[in-house]
PDB file of N, CA and C in Angstrom:
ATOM      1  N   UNK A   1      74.406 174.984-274.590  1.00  0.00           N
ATOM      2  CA  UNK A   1      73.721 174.454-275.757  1.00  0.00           C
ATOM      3  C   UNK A   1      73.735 175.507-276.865  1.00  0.00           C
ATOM      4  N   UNK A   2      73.971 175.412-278.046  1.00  0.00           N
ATOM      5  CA  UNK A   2      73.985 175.955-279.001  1.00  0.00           C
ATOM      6  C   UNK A   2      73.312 176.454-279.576  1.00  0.00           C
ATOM      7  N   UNK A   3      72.666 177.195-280.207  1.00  0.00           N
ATOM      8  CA  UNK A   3      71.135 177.674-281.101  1.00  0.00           C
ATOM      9  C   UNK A   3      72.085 178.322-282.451  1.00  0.00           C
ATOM     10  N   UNK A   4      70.582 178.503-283.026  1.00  0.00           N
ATOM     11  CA  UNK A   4      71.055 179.229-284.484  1.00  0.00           C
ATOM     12  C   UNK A   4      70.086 179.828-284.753  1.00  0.00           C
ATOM     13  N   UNK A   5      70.731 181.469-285.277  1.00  0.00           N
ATOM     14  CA  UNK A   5      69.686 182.224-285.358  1.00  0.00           C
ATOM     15  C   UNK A   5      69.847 182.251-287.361  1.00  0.00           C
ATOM     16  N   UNK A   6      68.643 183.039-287.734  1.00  0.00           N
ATOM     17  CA  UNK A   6      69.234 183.016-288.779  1.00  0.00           C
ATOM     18  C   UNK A   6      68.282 184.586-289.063  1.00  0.00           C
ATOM     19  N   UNK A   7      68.433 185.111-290.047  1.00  0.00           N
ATOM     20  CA  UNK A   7      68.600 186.632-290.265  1.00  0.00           C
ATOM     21  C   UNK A   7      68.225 186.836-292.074  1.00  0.00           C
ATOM     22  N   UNK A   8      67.956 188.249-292.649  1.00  0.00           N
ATOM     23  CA  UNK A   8      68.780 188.509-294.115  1.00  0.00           C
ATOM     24  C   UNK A   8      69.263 189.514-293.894  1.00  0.00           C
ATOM     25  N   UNK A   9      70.061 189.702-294.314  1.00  0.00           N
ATOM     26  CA  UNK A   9      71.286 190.607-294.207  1.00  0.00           C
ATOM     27  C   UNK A   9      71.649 191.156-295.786  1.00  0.00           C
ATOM     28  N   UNK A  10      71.021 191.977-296.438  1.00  0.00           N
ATOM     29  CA  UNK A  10      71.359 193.101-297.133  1.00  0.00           C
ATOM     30  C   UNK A  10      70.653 191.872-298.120  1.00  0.00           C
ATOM     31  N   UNK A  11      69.284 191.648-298.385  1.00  0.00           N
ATOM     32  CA  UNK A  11      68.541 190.553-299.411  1.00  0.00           C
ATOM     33  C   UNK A  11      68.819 189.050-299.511  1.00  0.00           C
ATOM     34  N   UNK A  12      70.373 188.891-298.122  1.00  0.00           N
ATOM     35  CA  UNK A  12      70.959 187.533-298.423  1.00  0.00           C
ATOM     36  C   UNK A  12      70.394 186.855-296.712  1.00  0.00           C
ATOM     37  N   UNK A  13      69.612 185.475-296.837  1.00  0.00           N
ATOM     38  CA  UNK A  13      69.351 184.566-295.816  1.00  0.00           C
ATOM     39  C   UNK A  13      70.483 184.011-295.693  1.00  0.00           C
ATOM     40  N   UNK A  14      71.292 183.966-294.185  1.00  0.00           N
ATOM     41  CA  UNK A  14      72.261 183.502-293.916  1.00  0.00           C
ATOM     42  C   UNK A  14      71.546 182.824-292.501  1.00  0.00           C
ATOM     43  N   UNK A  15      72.205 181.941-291.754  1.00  0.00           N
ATOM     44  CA  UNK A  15      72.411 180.550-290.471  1.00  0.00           C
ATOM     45  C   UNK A  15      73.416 180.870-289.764  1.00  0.00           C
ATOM     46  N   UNK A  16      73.432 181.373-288.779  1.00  0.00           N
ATOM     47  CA  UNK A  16      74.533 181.175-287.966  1.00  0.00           C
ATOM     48  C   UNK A  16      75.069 180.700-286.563  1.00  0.00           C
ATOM     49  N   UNK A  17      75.702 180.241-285.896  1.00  0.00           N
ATOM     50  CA  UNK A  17      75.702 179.663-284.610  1.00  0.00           C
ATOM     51  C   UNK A  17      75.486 180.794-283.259  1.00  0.00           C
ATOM     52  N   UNK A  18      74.629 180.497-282.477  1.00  0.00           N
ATOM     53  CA  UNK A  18      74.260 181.195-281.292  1.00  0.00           C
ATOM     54  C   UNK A  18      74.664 180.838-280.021  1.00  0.00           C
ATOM     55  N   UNK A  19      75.659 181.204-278.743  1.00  0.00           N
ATOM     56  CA  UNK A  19      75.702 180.714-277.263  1.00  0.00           C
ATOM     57  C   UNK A  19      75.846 182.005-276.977  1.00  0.00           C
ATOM     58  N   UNK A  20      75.197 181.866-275.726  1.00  0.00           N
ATOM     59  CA  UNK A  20      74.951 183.421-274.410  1.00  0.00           C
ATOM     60  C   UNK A  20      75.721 183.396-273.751  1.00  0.00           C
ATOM     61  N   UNK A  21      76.868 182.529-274.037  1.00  0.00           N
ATOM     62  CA  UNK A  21      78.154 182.580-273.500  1.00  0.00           C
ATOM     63  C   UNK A  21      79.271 183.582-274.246  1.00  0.00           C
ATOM     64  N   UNK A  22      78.840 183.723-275.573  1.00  0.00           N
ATOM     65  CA  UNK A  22      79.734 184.547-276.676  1.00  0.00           C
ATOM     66  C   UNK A  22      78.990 185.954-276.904  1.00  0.00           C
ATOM     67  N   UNK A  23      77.618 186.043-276.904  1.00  0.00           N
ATOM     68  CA  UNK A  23      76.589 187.171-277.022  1.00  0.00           C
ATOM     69  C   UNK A  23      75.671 187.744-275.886  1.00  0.00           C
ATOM     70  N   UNK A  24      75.340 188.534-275.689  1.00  0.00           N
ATOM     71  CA  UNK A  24      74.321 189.256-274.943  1.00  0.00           C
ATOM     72  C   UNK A  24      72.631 188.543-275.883  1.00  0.00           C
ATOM     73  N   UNK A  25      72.738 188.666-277.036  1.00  0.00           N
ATOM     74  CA  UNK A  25      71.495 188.417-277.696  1.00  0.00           C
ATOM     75  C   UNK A  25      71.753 188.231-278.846  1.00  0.00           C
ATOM     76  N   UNK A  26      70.415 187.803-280.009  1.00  0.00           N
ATOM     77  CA  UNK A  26      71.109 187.750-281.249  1.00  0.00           C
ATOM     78  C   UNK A  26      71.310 188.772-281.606  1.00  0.00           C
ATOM     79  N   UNK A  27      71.193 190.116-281.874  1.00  0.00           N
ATOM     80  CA  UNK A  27      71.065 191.030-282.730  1.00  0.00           C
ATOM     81  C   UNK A  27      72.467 191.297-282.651  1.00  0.00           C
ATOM     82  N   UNK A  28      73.536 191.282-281.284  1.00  0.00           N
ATOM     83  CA  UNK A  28      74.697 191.202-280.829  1.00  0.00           C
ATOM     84  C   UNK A  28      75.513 190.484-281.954  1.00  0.00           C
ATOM     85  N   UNK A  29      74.921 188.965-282.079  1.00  0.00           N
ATOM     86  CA  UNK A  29      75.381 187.739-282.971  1.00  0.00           C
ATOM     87  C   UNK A  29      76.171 188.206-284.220  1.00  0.00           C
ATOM     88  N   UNK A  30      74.035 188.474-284.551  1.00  0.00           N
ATOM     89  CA  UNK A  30      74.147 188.874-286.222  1.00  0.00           C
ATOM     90  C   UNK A  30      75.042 189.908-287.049  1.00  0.00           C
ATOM     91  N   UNK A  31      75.034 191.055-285.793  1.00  0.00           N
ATOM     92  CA  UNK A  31      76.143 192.092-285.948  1.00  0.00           C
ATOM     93  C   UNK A  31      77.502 191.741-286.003  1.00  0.00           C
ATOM     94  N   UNK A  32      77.847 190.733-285.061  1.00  0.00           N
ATOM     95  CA  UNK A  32      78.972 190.666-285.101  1.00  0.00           C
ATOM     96  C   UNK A  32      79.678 189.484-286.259  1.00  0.00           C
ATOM     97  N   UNK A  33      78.664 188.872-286.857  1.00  0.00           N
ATOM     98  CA  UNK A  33      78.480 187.983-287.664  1.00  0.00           C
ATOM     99  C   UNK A  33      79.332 188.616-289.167  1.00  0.00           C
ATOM    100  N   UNK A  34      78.641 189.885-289.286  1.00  0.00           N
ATOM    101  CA  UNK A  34      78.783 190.744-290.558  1.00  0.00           C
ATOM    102  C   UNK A  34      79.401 192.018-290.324  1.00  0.00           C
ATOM    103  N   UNK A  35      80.160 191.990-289.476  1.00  0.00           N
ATOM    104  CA  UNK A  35      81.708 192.629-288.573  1.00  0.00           C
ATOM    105  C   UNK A  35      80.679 194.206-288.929  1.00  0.00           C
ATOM    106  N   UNK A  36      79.696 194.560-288.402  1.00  0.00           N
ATOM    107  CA  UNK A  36      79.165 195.734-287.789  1.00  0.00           C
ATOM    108  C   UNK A  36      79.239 196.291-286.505  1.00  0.00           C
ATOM    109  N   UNK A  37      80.283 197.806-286.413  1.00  0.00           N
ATOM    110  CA  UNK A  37      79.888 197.760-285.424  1.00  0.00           C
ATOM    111  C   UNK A  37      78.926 198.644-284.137  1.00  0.00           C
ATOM    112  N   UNK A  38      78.917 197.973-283.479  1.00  0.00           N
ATOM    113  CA  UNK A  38      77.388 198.464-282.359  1.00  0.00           C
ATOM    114  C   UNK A  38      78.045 199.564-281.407  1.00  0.00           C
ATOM    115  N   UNK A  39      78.984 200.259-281.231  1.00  0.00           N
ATOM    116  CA  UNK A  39      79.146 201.454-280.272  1.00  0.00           C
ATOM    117  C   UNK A  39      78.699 202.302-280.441  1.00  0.00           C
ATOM    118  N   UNK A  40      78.236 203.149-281.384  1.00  0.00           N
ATOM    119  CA  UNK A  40      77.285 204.063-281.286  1.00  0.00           C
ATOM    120  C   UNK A  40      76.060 203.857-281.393  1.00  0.00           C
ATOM    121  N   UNK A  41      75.752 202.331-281.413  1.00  0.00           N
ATOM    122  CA  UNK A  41      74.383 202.172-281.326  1.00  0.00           C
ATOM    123  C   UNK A  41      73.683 202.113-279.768  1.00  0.00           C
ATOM    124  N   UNK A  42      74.880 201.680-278.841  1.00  0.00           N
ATOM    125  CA  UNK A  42      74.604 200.975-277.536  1.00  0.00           C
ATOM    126  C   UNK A  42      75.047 202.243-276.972  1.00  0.00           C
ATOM    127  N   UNK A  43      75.595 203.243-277.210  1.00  0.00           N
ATOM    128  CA  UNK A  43      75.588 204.702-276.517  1.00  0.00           C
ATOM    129  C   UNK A  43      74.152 205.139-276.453  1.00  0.00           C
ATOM    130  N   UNK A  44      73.573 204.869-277.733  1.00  0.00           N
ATOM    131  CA  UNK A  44      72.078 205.609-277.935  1.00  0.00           C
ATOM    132  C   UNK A  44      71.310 204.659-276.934  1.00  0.00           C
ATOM    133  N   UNK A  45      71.325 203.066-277.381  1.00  0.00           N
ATOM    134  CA  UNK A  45      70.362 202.471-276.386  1.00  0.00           C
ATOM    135  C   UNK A  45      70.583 202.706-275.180  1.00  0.00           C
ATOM    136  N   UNK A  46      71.826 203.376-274.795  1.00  0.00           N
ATOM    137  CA  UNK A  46      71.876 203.570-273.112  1.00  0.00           C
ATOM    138  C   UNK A  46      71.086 205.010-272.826  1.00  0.00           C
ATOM    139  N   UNK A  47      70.870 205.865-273.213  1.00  0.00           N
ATOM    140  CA  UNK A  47      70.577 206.747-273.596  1.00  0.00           C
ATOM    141  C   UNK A  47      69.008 206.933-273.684  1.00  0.00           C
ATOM    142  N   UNK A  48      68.646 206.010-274.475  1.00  0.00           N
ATOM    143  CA  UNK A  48      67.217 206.246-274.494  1.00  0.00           C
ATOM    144  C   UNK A  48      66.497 205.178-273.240  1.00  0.00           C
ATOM    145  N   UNK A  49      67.237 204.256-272.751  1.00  0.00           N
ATOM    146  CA  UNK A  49      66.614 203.127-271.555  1.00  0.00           C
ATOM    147  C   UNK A  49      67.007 204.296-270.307  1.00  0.00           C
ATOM    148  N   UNK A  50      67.857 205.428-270.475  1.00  0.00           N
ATOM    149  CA  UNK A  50      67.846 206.399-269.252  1.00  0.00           C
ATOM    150  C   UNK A  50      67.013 207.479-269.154  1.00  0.00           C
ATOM    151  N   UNK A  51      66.334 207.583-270.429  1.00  0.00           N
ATOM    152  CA  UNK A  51      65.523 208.945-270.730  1.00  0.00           C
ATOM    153  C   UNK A  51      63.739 208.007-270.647  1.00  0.00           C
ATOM    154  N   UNK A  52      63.783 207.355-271.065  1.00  0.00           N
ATOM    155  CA  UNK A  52      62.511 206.784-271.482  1.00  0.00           C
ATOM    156  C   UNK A  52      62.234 205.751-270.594  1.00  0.00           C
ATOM    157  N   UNK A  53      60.497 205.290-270.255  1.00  0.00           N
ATOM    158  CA  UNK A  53      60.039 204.344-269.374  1.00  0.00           C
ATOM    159  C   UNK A  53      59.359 203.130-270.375  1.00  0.00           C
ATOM    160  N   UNK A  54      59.778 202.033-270.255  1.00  0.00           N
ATOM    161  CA  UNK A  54      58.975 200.917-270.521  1.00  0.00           C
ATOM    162  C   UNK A  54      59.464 200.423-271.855  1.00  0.00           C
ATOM    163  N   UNK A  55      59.631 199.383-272.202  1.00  0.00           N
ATOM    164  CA  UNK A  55      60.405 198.312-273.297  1.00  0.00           C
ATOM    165  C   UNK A  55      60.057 198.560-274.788  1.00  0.00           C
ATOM    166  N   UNK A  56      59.257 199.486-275.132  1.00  0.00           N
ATOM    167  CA  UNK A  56      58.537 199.693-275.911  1.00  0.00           C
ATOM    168  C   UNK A  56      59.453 200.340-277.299  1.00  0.00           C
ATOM    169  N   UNK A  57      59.874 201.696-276.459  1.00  0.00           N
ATOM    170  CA  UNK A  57      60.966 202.412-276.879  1.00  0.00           C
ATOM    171  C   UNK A  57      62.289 201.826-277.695  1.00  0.00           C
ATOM    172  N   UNK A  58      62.926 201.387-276.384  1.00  0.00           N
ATOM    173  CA  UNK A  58      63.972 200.676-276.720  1.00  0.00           C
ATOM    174  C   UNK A  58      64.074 199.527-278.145  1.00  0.00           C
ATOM    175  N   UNK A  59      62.586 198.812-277.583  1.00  0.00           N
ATOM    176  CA  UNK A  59      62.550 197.433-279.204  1.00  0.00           C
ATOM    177  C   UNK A  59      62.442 198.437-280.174  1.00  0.00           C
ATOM    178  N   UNK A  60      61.292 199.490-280.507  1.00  0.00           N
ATOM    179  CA  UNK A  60      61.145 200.210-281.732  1.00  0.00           C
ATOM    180  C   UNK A  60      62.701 200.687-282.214  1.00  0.00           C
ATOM    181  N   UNK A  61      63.329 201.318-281.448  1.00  0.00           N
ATOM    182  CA  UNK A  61      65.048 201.766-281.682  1.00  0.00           C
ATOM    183  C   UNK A  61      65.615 200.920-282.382  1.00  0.00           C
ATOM    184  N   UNK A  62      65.650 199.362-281.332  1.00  0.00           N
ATOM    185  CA  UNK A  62      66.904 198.622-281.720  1.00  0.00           C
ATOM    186  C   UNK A  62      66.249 197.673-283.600  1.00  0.00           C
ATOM    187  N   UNK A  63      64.787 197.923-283.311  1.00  0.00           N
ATOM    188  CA  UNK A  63      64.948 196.650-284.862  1.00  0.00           C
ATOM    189  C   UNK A  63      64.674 197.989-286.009  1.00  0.00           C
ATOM    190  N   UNK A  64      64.228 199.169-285.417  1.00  0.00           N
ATOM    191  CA  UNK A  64      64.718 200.446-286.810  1.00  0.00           C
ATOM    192  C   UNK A  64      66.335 200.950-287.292  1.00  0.00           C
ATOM    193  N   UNK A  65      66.818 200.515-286.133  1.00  0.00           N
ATOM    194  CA  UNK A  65      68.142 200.643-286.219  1.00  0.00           C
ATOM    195  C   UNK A  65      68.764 199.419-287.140  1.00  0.00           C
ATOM    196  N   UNK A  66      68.566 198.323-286.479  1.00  0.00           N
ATOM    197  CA  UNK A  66      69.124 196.716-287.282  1.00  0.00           C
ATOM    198  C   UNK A  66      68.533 196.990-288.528  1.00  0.00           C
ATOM    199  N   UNK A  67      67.704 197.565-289.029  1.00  0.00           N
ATOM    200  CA  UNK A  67      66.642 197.652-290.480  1.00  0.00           C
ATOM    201  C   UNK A  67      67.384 198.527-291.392  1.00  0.00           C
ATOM    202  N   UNK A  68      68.188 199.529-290.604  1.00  0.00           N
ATOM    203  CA  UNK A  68      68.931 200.842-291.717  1.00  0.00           C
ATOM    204  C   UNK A  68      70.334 200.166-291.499  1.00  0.00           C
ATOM    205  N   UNK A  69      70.647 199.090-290.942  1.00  0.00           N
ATOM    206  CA  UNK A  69      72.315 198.822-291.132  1.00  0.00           C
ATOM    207  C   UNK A  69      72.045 197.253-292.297  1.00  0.00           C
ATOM    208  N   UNK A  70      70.573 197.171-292.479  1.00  0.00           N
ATOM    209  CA  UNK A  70      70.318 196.124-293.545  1.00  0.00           C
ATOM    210  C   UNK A  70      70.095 194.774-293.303  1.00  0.00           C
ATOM    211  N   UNK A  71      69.551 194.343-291.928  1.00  0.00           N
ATOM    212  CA  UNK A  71      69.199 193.834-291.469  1.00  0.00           C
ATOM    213  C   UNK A  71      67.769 193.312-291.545  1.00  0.00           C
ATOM    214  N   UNK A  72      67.228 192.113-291.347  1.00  0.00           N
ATOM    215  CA  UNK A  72      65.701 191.797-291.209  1.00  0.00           C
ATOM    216  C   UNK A  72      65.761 190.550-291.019  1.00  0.00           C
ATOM    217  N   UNK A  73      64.169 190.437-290.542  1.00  0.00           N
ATOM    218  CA  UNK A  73      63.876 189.558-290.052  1.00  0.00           C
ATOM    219  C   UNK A  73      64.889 188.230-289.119  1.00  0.00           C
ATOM    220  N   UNK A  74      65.183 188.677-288.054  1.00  0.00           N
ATOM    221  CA  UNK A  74      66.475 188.598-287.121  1.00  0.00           C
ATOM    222  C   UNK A  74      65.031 187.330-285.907  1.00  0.00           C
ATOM    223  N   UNK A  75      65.526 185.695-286.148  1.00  0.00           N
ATOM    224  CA  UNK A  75      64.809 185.025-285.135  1.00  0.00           C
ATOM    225  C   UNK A  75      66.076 183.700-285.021  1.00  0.00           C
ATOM    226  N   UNK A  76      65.194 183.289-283.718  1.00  0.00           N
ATOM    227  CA  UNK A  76      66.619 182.131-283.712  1.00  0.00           C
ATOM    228  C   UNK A  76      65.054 180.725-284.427  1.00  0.00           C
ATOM    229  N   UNK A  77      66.569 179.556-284.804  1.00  0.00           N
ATOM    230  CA  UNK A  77      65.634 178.189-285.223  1.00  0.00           C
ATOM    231  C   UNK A  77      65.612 177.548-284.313  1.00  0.00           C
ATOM    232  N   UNK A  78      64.001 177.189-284.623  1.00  0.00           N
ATOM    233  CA  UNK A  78      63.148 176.488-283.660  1.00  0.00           C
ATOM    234  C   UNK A  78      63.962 174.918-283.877  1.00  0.00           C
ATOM    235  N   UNK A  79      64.137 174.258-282.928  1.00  0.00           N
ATOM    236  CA  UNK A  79      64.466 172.690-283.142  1.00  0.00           C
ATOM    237  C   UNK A  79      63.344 171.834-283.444  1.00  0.00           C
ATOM    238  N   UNK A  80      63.158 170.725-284.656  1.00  0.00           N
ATOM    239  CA  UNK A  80      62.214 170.220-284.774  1.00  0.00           C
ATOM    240  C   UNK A  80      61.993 168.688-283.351  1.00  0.00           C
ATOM    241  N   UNK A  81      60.506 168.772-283.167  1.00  0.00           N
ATOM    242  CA  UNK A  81      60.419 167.969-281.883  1.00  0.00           C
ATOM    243  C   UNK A  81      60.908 166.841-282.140  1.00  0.00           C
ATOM    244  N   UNK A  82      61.343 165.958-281.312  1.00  0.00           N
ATOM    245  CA  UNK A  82      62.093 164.325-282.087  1.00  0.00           C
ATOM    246  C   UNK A  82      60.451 163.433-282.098  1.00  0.00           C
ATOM    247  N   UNK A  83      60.898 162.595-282.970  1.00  0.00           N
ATOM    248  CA  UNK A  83      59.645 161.718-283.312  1.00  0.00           C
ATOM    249  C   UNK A  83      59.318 160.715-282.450  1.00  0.00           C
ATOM    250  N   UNK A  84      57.887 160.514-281.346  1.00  0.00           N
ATOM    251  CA  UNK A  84      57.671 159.750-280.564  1.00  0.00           C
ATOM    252  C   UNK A  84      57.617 158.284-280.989  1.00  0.00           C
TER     253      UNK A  84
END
């Protein structure tokens, strides 16, 4: 099934198509969306998930990181419920 996340990306709101068949996650997506790329980012996240305990770390990293490559507010769309 398909999703769509949608993002702004350097002041611009963009939509784009989502499967966990093509991505690990969105941030994966969005990156790869706006041909950024993540190898020295995923050296560090390996890096700090080997040095550091608990999920905490890692989220603060990965959305300060997505924030200095110009990134924000990174969610997928909700589907509206169908009408009973």
């Amino acid at each position: 099934m398909a999703r769509q996340v949608t993002y702004v990306f350097k002041g611009k709101l963009k939509t784009i198509q989502f499967t966990y068949n093509q991505f690990h996650d969105m941030y994966e997506a969005v990156a790869d969306a706006e041909g950024v790329d993540l190898k020295s980012f995923f050296a560090m996240e390996k890096q700090l998930a080997m040095s550091c305990r608990g999920q905490g770390i890692a989220k603060n990293f990965r959305l300060t990181e997505f924030a200095r490559m110009g990134f924000d507010k990174i969610k997928f769309v909700r589907d509206e419920e169908p009408e009973k």
